[in-house]
Protein backbone atom coordinates (compact mmCIF):
# COMPACT_ATOMS: atom_id res chain seq x y z
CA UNK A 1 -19.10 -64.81 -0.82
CA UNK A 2 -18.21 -68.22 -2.56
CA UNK A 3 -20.70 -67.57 -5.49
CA UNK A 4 -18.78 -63.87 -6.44
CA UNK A 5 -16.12 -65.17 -9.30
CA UNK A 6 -13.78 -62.74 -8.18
CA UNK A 7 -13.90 -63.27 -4.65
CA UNK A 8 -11.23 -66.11 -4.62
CA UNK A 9 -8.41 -63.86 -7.28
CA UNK A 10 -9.47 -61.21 -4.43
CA UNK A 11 -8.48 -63.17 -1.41
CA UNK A 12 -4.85 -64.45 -3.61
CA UNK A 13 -4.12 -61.01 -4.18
CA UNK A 14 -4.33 -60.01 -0.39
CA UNK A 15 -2.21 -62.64 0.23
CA UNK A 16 0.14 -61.96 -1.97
CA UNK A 17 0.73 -58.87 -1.63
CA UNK A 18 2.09 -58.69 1.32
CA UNK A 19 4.33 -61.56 0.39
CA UNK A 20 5.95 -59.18 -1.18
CA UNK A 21 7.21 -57.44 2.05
CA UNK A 22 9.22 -60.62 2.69
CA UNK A 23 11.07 -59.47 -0.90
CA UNK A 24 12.76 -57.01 1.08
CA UNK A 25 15.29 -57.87 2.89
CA UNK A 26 16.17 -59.50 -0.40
CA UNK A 27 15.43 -56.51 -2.68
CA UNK A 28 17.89 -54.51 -0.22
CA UNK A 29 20.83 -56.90 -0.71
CA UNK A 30 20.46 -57.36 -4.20
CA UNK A 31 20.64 -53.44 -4.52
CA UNK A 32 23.97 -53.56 -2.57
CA UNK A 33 25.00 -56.32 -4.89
CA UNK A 34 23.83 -54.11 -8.01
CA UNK A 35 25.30 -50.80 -6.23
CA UNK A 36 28.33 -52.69 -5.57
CA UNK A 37 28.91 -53.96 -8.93
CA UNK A 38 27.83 -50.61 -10.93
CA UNK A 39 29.86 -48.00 -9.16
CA UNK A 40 32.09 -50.14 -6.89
CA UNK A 41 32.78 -49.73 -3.28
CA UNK A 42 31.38 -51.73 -0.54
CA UNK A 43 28.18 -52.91 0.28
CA UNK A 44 26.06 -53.79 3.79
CA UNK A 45 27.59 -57.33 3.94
CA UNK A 46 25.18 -58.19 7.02
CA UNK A 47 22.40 -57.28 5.02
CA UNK A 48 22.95 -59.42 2.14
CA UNK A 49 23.31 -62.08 4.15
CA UNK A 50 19.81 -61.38 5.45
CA UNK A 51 18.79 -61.50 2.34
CA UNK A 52 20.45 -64.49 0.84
CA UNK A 53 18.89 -66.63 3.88
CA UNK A 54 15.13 -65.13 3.70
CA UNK A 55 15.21 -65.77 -0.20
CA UNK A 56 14.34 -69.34 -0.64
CA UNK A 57 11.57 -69.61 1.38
CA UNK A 58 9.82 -66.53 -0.52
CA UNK A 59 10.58 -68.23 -3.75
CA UNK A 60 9.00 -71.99 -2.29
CA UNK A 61 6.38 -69.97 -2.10
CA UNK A 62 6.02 -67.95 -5.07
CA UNK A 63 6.63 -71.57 -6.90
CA UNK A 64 3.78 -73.43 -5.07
CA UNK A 65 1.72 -70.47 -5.90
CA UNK A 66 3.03 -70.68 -10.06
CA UNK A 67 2.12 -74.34 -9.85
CA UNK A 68 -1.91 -73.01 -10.12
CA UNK A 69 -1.49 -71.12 -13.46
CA UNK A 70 0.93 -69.34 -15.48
CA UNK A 71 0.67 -66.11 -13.52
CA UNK A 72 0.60 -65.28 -10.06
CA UNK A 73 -3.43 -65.24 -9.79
CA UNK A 74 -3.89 -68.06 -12.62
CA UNK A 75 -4.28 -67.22 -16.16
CA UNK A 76 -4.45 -63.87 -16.33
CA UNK A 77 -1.73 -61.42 -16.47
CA UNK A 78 -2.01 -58.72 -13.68
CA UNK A 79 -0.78 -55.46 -12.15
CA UNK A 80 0.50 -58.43 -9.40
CA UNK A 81 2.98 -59.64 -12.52
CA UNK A 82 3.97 -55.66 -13.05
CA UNK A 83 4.95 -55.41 -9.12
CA UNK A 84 6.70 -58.65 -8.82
CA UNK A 85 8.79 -58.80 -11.94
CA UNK A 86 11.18 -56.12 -10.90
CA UNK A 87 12.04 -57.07 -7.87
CA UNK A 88 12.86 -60.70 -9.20
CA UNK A 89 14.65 -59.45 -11.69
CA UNK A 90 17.11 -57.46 -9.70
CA UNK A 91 17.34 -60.57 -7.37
CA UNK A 92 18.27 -62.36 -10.18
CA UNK A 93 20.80 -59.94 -11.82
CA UNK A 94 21.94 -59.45 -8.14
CA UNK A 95 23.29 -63.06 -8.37
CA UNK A 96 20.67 -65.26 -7.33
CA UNK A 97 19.38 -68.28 -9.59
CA UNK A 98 16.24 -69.90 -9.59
CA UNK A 99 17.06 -73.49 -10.84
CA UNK A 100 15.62 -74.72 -8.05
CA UNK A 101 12.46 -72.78 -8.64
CA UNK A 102 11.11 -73.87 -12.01
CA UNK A 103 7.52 -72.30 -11.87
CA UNK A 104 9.51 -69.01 -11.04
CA UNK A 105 12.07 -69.08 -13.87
CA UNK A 106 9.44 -70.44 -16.37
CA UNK A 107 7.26 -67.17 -14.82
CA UNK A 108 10.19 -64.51 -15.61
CA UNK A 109 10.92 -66.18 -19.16
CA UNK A 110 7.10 -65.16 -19.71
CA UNK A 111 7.15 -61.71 -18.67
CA UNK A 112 10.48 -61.26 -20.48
CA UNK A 113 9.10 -62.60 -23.91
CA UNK A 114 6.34 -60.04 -23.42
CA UNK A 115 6.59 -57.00 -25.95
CA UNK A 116 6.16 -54.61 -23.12
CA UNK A 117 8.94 -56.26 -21.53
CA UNK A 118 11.24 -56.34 -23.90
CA UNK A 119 10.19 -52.44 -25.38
CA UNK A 120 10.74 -51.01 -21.70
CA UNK A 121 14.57 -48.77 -21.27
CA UNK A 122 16.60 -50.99 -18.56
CA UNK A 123 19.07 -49.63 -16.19
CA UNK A 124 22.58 -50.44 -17.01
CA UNK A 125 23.30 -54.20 -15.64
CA UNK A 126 19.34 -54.60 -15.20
């Protein structure tokens, strides 16, 4: 399988993926946080916590993996880019900062200097 070019963007993909299940506790609290901030009230306080904990070991990740290329699966952009940019967006506007993950905030300036990016209708606060 070694001599198929696509065999090793194949095998990152499936490994990614379902990195991306790790995203959720995190995706969940930063929706409370978003929730919370949009149309007040309280949020699931254990559940952010969750979150806040799990977070920066999916980003060490997500960071070694940036290290390899400017995108996710090297230097192509992908529909992995489209499914991950969301999420780490709303983590981000939920309150958490990636200074400590430079490959991952260099990666969201990208997708955000994109046209497509920057053409798409946001969400209030998103």
């Amino acid at each position: 399988m070694a001599h198929d070019p696509g065999w090793a963007r194949r095998r990152i993909a499936l490994a990614l993926f379902p990195l991306g299940a790790y995203f959720a506790p995190s995706r969940r609290s930063g929706f409370n946080r978003i929730a919370i901030k949009l149309i007040g009230g309280q949020g699931d306080e254990a559940a952010i916590a969750r979150g806040e904990k799990a977070l920066p070991e999916v980003m060490r990740v997500l960071d070694a993996q940036l290290a390899k290329g400017k995108w996710l699966l090297g230097d192509d952009f992908t529909l992995v880019e489209c499914a991950y940019e969301p999420v780490l967006n709303v983590v981000e506007k939920a309150g958490f900062g990636y200074s400590d993950f430079p490959k991952v905030r260099a990666y969201l300036d990208a997708i955000r200097s994109r046209p497509a990016w920057k053409e798409t209708p946001k969400l209030p606060g998103l």
